[in-house]
PDB file of N, CA and C in Angstrom:
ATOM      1  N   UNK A   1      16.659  35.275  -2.147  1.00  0.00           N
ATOM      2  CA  UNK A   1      15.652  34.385  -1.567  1.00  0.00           C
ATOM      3  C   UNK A   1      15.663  33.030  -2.266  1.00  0.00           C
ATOM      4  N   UNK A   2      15.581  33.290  -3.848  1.00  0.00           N
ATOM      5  CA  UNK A   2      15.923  31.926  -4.089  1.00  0.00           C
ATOM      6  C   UNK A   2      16.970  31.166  -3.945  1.00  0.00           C
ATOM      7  N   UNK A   3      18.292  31.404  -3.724  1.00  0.00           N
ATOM      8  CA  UNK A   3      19.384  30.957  -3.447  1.00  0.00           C
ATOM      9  C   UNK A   3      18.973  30.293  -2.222  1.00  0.00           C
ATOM     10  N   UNK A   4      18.298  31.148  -1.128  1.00  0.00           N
ATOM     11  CA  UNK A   4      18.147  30.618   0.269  1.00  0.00           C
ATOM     12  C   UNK A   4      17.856  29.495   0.056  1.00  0.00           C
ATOM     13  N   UNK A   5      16.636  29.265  -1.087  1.00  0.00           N
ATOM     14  CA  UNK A   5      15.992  27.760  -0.824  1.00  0.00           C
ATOM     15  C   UNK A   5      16.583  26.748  -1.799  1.00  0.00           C
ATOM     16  N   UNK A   6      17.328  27.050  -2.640  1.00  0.00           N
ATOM     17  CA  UNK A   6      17.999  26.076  -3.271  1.00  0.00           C
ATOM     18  C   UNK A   6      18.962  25.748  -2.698  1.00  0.00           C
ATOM     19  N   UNK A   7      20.131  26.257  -1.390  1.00  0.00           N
ATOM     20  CA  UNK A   7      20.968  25.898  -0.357  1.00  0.00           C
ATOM     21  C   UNK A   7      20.031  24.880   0.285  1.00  0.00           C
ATOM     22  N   UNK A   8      19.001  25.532   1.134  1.00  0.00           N
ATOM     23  CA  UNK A   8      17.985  24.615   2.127  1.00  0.00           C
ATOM     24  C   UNK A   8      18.029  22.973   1.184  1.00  0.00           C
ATOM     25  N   UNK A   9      17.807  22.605  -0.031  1.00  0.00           N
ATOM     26  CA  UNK A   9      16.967  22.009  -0.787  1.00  0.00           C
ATOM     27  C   UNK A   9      18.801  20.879  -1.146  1.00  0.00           C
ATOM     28  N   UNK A  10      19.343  21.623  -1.310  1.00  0.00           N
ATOM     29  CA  UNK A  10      20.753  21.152  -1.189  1.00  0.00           C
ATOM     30  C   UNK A  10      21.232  20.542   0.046  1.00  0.00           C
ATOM     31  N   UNK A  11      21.141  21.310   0.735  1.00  0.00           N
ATOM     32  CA  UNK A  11      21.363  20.709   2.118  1.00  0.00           C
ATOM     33  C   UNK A  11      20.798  19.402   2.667  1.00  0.00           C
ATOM     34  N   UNK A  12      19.423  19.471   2.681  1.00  0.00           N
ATOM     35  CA  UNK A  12      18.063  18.218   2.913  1.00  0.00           C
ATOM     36  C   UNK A  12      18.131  17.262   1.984  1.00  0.00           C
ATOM     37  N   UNK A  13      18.926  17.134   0.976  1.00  0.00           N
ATOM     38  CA  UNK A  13      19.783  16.248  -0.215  1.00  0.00           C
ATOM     39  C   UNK A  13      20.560  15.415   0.028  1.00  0.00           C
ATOM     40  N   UNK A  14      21.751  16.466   0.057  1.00  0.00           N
ATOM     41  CA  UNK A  14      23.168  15.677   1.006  1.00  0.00           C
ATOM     42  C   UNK A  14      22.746  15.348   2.294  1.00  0.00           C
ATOM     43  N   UNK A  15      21.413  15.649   2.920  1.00  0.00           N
ATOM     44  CA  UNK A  15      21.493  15.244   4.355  1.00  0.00           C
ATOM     45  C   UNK A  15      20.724  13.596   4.573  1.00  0.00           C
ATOM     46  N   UNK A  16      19.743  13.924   3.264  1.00  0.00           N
ATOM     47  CA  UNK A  16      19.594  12.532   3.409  1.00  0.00           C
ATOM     48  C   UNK A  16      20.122  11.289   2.815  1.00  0.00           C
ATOM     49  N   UNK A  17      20.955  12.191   1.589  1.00  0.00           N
ATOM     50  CA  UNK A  17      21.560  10.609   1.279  1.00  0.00           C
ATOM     51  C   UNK A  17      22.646  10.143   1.733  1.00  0.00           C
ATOM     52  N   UNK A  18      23.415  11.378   2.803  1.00  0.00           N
ATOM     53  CA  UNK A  18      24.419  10.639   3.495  1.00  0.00           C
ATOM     54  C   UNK A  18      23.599   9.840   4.422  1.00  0.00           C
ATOM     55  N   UNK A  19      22.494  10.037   4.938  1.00  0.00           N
ATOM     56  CA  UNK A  19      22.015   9.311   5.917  1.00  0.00           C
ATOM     57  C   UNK A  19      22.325   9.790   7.505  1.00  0.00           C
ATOM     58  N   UNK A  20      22.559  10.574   7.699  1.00  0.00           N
ATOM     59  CA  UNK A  20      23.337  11.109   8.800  1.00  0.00           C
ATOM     60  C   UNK A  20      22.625  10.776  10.080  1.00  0.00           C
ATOM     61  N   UNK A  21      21.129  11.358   9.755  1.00  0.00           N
ATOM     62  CA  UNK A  21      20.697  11.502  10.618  1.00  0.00           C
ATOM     63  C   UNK A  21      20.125   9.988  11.168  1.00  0.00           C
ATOM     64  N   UNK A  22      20.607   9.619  11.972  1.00  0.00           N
ATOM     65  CA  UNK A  22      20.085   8.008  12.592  1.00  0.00           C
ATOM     66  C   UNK A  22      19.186   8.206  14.061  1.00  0.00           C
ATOM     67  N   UNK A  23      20.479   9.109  14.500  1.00  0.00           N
ATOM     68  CA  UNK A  23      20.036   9.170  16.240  1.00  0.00           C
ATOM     69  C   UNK A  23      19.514  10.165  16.360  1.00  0.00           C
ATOM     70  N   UNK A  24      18.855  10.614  17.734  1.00  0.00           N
ATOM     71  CA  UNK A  24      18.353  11.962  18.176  1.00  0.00           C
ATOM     72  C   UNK A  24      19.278  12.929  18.845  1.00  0.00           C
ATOM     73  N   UNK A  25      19.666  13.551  17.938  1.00  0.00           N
ATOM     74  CA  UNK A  25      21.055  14.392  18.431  1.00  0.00           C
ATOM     75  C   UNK A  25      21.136  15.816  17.898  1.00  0.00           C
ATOM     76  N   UNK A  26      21.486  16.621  18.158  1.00  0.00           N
ATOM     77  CA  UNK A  26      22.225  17.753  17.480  1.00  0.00           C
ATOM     78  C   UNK A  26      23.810  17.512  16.660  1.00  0.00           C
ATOM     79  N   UNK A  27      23.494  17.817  15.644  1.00  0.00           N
ATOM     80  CA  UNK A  27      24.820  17.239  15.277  1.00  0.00           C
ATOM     81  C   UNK A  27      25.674  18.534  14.465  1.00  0.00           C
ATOM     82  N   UNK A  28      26.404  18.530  13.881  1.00  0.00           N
ATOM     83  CA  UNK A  28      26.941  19.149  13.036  1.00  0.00           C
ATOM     84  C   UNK A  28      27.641  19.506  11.258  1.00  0.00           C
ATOM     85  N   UNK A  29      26.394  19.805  10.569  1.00  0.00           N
ATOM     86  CA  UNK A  29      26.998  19.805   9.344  1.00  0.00           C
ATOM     87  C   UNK A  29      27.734  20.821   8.535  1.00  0.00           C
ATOM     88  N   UNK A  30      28.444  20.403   7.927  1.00  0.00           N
ATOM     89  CA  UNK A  30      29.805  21.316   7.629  1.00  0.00           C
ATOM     90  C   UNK A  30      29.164  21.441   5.939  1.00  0.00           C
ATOM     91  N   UNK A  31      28.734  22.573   5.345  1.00  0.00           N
ATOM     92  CA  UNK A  31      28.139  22.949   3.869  1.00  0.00           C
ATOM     93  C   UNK A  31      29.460  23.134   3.366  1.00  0.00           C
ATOM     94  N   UNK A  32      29.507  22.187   2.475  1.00  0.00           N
ATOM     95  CA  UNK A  32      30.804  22.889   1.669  1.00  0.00           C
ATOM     96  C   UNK A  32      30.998  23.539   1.025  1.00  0.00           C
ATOM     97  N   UNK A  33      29.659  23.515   0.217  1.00  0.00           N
ATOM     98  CA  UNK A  33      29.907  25.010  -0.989  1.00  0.00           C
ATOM     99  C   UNK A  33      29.955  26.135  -0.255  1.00  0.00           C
ATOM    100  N   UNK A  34      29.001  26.521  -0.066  1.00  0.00           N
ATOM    101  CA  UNK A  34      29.503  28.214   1.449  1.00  0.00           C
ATOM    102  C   UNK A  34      30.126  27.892   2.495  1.00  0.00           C
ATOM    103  N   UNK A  35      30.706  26.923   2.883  1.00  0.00           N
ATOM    104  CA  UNK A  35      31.837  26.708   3.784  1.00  0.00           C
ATOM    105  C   UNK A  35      30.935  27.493   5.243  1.00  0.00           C
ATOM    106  N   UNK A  36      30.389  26.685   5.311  1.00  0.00           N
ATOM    107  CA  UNK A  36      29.418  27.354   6.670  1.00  0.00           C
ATOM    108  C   UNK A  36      28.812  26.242   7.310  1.00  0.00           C
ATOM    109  N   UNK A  37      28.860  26.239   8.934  1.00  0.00           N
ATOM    110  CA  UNK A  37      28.646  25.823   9.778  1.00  0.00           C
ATOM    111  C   UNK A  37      27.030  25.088  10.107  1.00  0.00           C
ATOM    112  N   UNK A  38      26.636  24.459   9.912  1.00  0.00           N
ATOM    113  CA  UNK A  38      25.284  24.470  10.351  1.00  0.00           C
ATOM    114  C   UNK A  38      24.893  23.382  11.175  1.00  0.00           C
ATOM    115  N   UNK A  39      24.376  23.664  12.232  1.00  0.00           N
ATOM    116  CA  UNK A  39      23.727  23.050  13.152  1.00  0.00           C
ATOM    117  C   UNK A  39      22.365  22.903  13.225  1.00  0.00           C
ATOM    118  N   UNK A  40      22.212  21.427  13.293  1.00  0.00           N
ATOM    119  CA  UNK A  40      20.838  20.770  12.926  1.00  0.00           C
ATOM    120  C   UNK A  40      20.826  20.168  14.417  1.00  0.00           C
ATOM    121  N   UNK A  41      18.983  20.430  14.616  1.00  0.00           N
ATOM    122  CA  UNK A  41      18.744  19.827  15.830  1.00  0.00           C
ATOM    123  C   UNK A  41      17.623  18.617  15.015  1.00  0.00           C
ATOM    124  N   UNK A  42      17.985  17.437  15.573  1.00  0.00           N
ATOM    125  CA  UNK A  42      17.139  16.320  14.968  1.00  0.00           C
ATOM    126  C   UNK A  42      16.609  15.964  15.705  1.00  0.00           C
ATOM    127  N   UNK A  43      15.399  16.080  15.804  1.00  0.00           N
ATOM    128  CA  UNK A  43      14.486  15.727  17.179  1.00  0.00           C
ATOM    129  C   UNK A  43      14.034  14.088  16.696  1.00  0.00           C
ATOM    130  N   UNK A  44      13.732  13.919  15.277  1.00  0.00           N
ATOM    131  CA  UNK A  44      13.217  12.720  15.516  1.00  0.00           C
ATOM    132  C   UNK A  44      13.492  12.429  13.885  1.00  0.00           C
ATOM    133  N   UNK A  45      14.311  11.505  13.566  1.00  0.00           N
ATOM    134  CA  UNK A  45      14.400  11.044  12.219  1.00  0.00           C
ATOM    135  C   UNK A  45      13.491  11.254  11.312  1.00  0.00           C
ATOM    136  N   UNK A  46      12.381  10.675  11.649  1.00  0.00           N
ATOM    137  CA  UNK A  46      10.828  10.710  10.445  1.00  0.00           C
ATOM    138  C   UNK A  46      10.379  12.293  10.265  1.00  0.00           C
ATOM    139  N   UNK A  47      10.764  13.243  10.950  1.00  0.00           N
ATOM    140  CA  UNK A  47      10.748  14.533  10.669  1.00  0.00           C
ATOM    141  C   UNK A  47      11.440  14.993   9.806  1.00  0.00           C
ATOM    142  N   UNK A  48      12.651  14.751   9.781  1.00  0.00           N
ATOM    143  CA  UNK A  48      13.864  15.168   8.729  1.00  0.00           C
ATOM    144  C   UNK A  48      13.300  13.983   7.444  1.00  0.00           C
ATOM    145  N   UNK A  49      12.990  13.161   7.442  1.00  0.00           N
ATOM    146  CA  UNK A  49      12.393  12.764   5.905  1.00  0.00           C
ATOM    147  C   UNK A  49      11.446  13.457   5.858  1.00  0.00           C
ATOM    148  N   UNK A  50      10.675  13.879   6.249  1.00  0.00           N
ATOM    149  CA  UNK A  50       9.049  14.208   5.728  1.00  0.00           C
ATOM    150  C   UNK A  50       9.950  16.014   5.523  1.00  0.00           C
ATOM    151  N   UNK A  51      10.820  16.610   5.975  1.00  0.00           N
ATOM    152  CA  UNK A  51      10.939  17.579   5.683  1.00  0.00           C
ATOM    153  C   UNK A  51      11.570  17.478   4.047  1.00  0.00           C
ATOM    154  N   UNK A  52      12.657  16.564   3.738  1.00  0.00           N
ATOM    155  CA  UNK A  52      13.118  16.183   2.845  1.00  0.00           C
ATOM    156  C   UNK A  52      12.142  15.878   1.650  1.00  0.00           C
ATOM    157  N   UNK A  53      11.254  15.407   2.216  1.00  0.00           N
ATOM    158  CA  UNK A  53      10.175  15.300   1.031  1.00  0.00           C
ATOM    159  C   UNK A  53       9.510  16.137   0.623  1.00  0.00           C
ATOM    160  N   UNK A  54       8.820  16.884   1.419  1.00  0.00           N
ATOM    161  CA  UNK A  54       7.945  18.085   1.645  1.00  0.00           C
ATOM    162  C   UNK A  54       9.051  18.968   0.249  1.00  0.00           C
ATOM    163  N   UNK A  55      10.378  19.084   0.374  1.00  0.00           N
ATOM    164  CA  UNK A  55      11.503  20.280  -0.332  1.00  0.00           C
ATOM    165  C   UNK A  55      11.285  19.220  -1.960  1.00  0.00           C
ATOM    166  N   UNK A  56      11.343  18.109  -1.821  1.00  0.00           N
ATOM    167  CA  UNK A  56      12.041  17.464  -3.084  1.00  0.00           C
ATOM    168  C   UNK A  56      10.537  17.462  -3.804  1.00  0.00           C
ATOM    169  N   UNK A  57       9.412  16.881  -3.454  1.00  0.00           N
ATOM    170  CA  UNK A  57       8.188  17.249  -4.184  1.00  0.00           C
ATOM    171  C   UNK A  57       7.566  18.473  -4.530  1.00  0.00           C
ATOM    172  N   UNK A  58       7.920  19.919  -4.217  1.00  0.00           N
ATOM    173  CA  UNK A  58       8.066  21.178  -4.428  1.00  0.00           C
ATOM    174  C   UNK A  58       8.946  21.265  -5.196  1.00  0.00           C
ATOM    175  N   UNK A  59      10.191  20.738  -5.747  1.00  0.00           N
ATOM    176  CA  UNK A  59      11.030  21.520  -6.674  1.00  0.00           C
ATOM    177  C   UNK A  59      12.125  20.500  -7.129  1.00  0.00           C
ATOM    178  N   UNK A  60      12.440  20.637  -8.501  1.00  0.00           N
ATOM    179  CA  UNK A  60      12.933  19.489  -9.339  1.00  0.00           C
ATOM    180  C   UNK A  60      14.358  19.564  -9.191  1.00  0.00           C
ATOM    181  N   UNK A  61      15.131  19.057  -9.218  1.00  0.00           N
ATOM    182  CA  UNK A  61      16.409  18.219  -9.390  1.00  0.00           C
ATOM    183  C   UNK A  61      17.177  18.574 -10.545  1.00  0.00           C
TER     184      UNK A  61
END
């Protein structure tokens, strides 16, 4: 379980500092450490920050 959320917390990391998310799209991110597929539906940019934040003010770096 904790692994789960330190992947999640990893993920919402690299997701925002690549910046990826611009448009409203489904897109596709490729995890490299578990080499696994994941598909993100981005409904609306300011969601994926506030989720990003919501993970990074819960748990340290």
């Amino acid at each position: 379980m904790t692994t789960t959320i330190v992947n999640i917390f990893m993920f919402f990391f690299y997701f925002a500092m690549t910046k990826t998310c611009i448009i409203e799209s489904c897109i596709t991110f490729y995890y490299f450490k578990k080499k696994l597929l994941i598909y993100v539906v981005c409904t609306r940019t300011k969601m994926s920050f506030f989720l990003f934040n919501s993970v990074t003010n819960g748990s340290s770096f």
